[in-house]
Protein backbone atom coordinates (compact mmCIF):
# COMPACT_ATOMS: atom_id res chain seq x y z
CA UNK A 1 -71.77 51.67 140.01
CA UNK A 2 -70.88 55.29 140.22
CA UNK A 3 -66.93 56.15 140.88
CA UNK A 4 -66.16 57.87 143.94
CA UNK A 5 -65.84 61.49 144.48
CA UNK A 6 -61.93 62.61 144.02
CA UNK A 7 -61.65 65.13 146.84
CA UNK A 8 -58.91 67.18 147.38
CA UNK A 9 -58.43 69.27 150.61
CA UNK A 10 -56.86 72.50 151.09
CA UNK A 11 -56.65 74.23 154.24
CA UNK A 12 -53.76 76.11 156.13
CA UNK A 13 -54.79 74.67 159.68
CA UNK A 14 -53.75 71.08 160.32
CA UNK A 15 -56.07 70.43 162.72
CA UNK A 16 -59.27 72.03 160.14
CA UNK A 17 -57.78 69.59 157.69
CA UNK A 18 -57.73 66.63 160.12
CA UNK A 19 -61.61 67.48 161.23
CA UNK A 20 -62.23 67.61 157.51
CA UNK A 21 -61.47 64.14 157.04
CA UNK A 22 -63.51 63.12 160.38
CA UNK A 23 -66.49 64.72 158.80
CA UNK A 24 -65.56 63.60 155.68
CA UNK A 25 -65.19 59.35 157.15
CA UNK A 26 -68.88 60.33 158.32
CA UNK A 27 -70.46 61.03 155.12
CA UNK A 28 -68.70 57.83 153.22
CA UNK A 29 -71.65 56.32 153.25
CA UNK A 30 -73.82 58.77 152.08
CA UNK A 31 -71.57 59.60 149.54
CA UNK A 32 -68.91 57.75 148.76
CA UNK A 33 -65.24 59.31 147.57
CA UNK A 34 -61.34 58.98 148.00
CA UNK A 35 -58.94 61.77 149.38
CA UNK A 36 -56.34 61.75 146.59
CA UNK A 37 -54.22 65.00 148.07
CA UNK A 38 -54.55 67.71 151.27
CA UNK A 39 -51.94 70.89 150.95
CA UNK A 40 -51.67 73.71 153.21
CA UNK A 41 -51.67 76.53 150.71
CA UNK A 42 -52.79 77.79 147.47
CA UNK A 43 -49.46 77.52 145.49
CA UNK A 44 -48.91 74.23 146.77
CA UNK A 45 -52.65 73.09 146.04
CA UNK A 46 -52.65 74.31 142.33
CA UNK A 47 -49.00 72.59 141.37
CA UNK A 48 -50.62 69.10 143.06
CA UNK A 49 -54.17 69.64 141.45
CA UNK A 50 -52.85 69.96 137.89
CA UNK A 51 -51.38 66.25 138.46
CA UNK A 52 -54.52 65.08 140.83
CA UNK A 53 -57.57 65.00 138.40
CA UNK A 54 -59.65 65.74 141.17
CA UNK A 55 -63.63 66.25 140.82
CA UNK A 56 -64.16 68.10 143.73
CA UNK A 57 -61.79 70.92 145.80
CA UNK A 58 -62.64 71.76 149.23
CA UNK A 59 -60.63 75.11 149.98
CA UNK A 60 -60.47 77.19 152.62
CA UNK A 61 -60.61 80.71 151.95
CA UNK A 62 -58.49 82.83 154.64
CA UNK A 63 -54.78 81.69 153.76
CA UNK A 64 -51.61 83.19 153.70
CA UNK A 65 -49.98 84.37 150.91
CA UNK A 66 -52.81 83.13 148.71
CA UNK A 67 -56.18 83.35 149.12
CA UNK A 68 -58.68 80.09 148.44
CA UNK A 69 -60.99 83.07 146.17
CA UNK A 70 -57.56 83.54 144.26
CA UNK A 71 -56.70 79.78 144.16
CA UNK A 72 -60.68 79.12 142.69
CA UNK A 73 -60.02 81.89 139.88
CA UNK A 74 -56.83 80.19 138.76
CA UNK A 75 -58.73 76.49 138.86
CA UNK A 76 -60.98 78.08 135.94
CA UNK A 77 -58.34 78.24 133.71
CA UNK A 78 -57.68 74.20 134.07
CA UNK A 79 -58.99 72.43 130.80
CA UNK A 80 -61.11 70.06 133.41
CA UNK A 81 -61.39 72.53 136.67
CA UNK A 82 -62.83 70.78 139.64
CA UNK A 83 -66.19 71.78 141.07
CA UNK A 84 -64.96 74.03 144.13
CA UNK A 85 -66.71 74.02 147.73
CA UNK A 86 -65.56 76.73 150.23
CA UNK A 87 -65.03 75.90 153.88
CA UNK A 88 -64.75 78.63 156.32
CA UNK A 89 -64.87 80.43 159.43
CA UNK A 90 -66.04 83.69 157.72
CA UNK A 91 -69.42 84.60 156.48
CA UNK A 92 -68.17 87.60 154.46
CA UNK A 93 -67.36 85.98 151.67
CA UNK A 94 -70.04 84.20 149.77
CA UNK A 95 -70.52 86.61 146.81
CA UNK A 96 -66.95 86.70 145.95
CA UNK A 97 -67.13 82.26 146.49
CA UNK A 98 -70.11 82.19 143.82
CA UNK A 99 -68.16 84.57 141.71
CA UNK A 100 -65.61 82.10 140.87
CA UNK A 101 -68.07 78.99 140.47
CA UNK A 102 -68.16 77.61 143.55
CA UNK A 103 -71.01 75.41 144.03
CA UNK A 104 -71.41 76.04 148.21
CA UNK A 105 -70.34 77.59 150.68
CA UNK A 106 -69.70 75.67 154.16
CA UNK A 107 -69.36 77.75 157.56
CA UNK A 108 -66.93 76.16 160.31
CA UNK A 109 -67.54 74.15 162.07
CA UNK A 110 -68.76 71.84 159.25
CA UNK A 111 -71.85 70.16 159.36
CA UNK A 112 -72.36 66.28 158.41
CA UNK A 113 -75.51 67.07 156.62
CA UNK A 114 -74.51 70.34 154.74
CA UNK A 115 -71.01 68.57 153.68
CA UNK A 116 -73.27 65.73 152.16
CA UNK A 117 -75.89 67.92 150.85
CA UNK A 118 -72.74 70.27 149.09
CA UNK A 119 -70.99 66.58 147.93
CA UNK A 120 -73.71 65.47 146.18
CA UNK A 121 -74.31 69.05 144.15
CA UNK A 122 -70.49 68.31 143.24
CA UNK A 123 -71.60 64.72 141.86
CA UNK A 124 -74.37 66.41 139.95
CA UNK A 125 -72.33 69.03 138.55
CA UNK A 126 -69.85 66.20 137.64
CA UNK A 127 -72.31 64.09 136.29
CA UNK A 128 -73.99 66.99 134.33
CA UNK A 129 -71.02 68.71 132.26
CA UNK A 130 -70.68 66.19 129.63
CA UNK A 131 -74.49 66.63 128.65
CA UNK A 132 -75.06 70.44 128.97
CA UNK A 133 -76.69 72.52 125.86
CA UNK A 134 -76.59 75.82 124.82
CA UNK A 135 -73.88 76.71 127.90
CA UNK A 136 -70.07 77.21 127.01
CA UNK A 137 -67.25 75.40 128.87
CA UNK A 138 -66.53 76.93 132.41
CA UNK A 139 -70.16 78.07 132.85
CA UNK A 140 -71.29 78.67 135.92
CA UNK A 141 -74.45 76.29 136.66
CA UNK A 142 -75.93 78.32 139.44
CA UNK A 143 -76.67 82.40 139.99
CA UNK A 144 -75.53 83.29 143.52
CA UNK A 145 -78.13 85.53 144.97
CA UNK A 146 -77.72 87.17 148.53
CA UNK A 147 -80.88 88.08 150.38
CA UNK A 148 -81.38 89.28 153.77
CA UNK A 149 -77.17 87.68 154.27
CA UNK A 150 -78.29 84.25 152.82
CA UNK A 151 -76.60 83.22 149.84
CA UNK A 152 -78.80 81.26 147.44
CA UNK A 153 -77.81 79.25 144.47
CA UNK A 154 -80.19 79.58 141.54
CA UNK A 155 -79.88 76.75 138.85
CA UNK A 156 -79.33 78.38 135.75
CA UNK A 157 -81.13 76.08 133.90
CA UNK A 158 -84.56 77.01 136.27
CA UNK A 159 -83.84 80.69 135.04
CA UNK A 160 -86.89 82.10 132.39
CA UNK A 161 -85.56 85.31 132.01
CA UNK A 162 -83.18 88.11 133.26
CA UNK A 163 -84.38 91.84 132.84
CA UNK A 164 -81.49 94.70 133.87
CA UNK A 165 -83.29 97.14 135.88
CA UNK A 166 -81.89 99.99 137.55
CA UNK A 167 -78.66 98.40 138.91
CA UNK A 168 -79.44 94.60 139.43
CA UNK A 169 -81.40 91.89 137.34
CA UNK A 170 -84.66 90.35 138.22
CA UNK A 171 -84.32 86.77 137.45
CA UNK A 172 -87.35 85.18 137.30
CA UNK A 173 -87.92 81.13 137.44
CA UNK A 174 -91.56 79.63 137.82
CA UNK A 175 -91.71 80.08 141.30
CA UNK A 176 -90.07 83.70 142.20
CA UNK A 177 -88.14 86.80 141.65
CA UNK A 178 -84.99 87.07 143.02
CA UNK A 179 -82.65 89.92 142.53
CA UNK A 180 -79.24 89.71 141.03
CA UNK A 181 -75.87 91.68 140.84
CA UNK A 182 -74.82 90.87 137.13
CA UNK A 183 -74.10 92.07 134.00
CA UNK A 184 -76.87 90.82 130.91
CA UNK A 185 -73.80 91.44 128.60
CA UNK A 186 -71.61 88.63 130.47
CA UNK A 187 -74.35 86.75 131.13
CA UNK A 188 -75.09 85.97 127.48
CA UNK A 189 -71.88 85.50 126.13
CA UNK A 190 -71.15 83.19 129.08
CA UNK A 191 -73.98 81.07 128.64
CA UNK A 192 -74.20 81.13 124.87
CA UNK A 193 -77.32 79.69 123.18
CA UNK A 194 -79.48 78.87 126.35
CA UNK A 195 -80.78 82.56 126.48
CA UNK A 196 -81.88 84.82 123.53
CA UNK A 197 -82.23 88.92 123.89
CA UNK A 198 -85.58 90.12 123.20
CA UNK A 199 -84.64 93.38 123.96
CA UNK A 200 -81.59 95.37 125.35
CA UNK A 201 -82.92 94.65 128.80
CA UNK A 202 -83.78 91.28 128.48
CA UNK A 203 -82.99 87.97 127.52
CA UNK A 204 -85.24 84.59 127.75
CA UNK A 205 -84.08 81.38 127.83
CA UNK A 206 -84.59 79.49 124.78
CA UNK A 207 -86.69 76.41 126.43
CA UNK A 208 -89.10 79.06 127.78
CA UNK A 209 -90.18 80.45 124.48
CA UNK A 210 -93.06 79.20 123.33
CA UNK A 211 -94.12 82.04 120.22
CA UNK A 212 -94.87 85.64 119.72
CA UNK A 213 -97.57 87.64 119.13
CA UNK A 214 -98.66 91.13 118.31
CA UNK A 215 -100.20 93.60 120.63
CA UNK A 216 -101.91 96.46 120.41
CA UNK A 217 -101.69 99.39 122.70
CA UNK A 218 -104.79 101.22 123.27
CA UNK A 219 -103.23 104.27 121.07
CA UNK A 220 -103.56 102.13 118.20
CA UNK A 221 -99.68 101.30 118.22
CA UNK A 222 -98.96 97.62 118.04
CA UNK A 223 -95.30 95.83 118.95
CA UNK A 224 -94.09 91.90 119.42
CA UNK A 225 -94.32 90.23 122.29
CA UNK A 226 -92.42 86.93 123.68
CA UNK A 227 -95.35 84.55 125.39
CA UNK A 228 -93.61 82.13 128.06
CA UNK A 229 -94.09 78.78 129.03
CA UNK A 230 -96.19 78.15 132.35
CA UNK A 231 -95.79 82.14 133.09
CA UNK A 232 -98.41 84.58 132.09
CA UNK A 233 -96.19 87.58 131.59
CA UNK A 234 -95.70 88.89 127.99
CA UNK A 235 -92.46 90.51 127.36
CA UNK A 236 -91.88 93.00 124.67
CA UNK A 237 -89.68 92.52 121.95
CA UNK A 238 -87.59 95.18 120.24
CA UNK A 239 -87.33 96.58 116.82
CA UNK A 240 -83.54 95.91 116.91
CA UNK A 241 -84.23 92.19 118.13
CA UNK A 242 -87.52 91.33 115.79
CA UNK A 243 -84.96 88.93 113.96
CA UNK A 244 -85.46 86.19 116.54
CA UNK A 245 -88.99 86.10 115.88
CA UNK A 246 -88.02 85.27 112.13
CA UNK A 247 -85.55 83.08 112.96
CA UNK A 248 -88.08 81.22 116.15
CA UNK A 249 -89.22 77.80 114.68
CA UNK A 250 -86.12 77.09 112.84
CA UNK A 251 -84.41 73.77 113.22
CA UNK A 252 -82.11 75.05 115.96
CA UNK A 253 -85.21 76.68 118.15
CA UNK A 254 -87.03 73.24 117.85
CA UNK A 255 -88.03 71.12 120.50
C-alpha cells in the first residue's frame, strides 16, 4: 500500500489555510496524505520543513517579507527538496513558479479536481526520483511553456529535441512544437546524459537516436545527419560534434 502524501501548507491568510484543508479533507479519498505542518510565512516554513520531511509543499506565493518564489528557490538547496505546488490568487506568476520546479500552479479559489489532478503529479514525481537516468539531482521533470497565458508543463522525458532559434527553443515531442524561453547551455548540463548536442543549436535526447547517416546536398557536398525515432525529420550534425557518431553504439548509448 502506498504511504500517504506528507503535505505541508504555507500560506499567510488563516482563513486560505483553513479552506486548504477543506479542499484538502475532499480529495482524501482520491488521494490519500497527512498534514504534518501549516506556517504563515516563508522563514517560518523553511526552519519547520528542514525538520518535516515533507513530499509535497503547497505555498502561496504573495507573502510578506518573503515571497513563496523565494521560499521554492531556497527548498532546492535541501538534500531531499519537496515537490512544490503554488496556490494563488495571481495569474502573473507561472513562469517564475516553473522556474523554480514547481510542478503546478493552482489559481484561488482552489478546485477539488485540479488539487487532485496537481497531488497526484506530486506522487509521481515522488515515486519517480529514485529511478531517473541520465538527469542530475534537482532536475526539473517538466519544461514550463506559456502560450496564449496558459502555462503548460512539458515532461522532459517526452522531449526529442531542443533547437535555439532566434531567442527561444523549439522543443519538439512526437506530437508538437512548442516554444520555449531557455538556455541549451543550462539545459544540458542540468539534465546531464539524457540529451546529446548534435550541433551548437541542438541537442537530442539520447532514447530518440536511432543512427546516422550521410547526405548529400545537391552541390555534391555531403554532411551527417541524426535520424529520430517515430519522427521523420533529419537533423544535421556538426563537424565539431561528429564524435558522437563514433562514440553512438557504445555500451553506454545501448538500449
Amino acid at each position: 500500500m502506498q504511504k500517504p502524501l506528507r503535505l505541508f501548507l504555507v500560506d499567510d491568510e488563516i482563513p486560505a489555510l483553513n479552506r486548504l484543508r477543506d479542499v484538502l479533507a475532499d480529495c482524501a479519498a482520491a488521494c490519500p496524505h497527512e498534514v504534518v505542518g501549516t506556517a504563515a510565512n516563508g522563514m517560518t516554513a523553511l526552519a519547520q520543513l528542514a525538520e518535516a520531511h515533507a513530499d509535497v509543499v503547497i505555498l502561496d506565493i504573495q507573502m510578506p517579507q518573503m515571497s513563496g518564489i523565494e521560499v521554492a528557490r531556497k527548498l532546492l538547496d535541501f538534500s531531499q527538496p519537496p515537490v512544490v505546488i503554488f496556490a494563488t490568487a495571481f495569474e502573473d506568476y507561472g513562469v517564475a513558479a516553473f522556474d523554480v520546479r514547481a510542478v503546478d500552479y493552482l489559481l484561488k479559489p482552489i478546485r477539488q479536481d485540479r488539487l487532485i489532478a496537481a497531488l497526484h503529479r506530486a506522487e509521481e514525481m515522488r515515486l519517480a526520483r529514485p529511478a531517473q537516468s541520465g538527469q542530475m539531482v534537482g532536475a526539473r521533470t517538466h519544461f514550463s511553456v506559456t502560450e496564449r497565458g496558459r502555462v503548460h508543463l512539458i515532461p522532459v522525458q517526452d522531449a526529442v529535441y531542443l533547437k535555439a532559434e532566434q531567442k527561444y527553443i523549439t522543443l519538439r515531442t512526437l506530437a508538437r512544437e512548442y516554444l520555449l524561453e531557455d538556455s541549451l547551455t543550462r539545459i544540458e548540463e542540468e539534465f546531464g546524459a539524457r540529451f546529446v548536442r548534435i550541433h551548437r543549436n541542438c541537442l537530442v535526447a539520447c532514447d530518440a537516436l536511432v543512427g546516422f547517416e550521410r547526405e548529400v546536398q545537391s552541390g555534391g557536398d555531403a554532411h551527417w545527419v541524426a535520424l529520430l525515432r517515430d519522427l521523420p525529420e533529419r537533423l544535421p550534425v556538426s563537424r565539431r560534434q561528429q564524435h558522437v557518431i563514433k562514440d553512438f553504439g557504445k555500451p553506454e548509448h545501448d538500449g
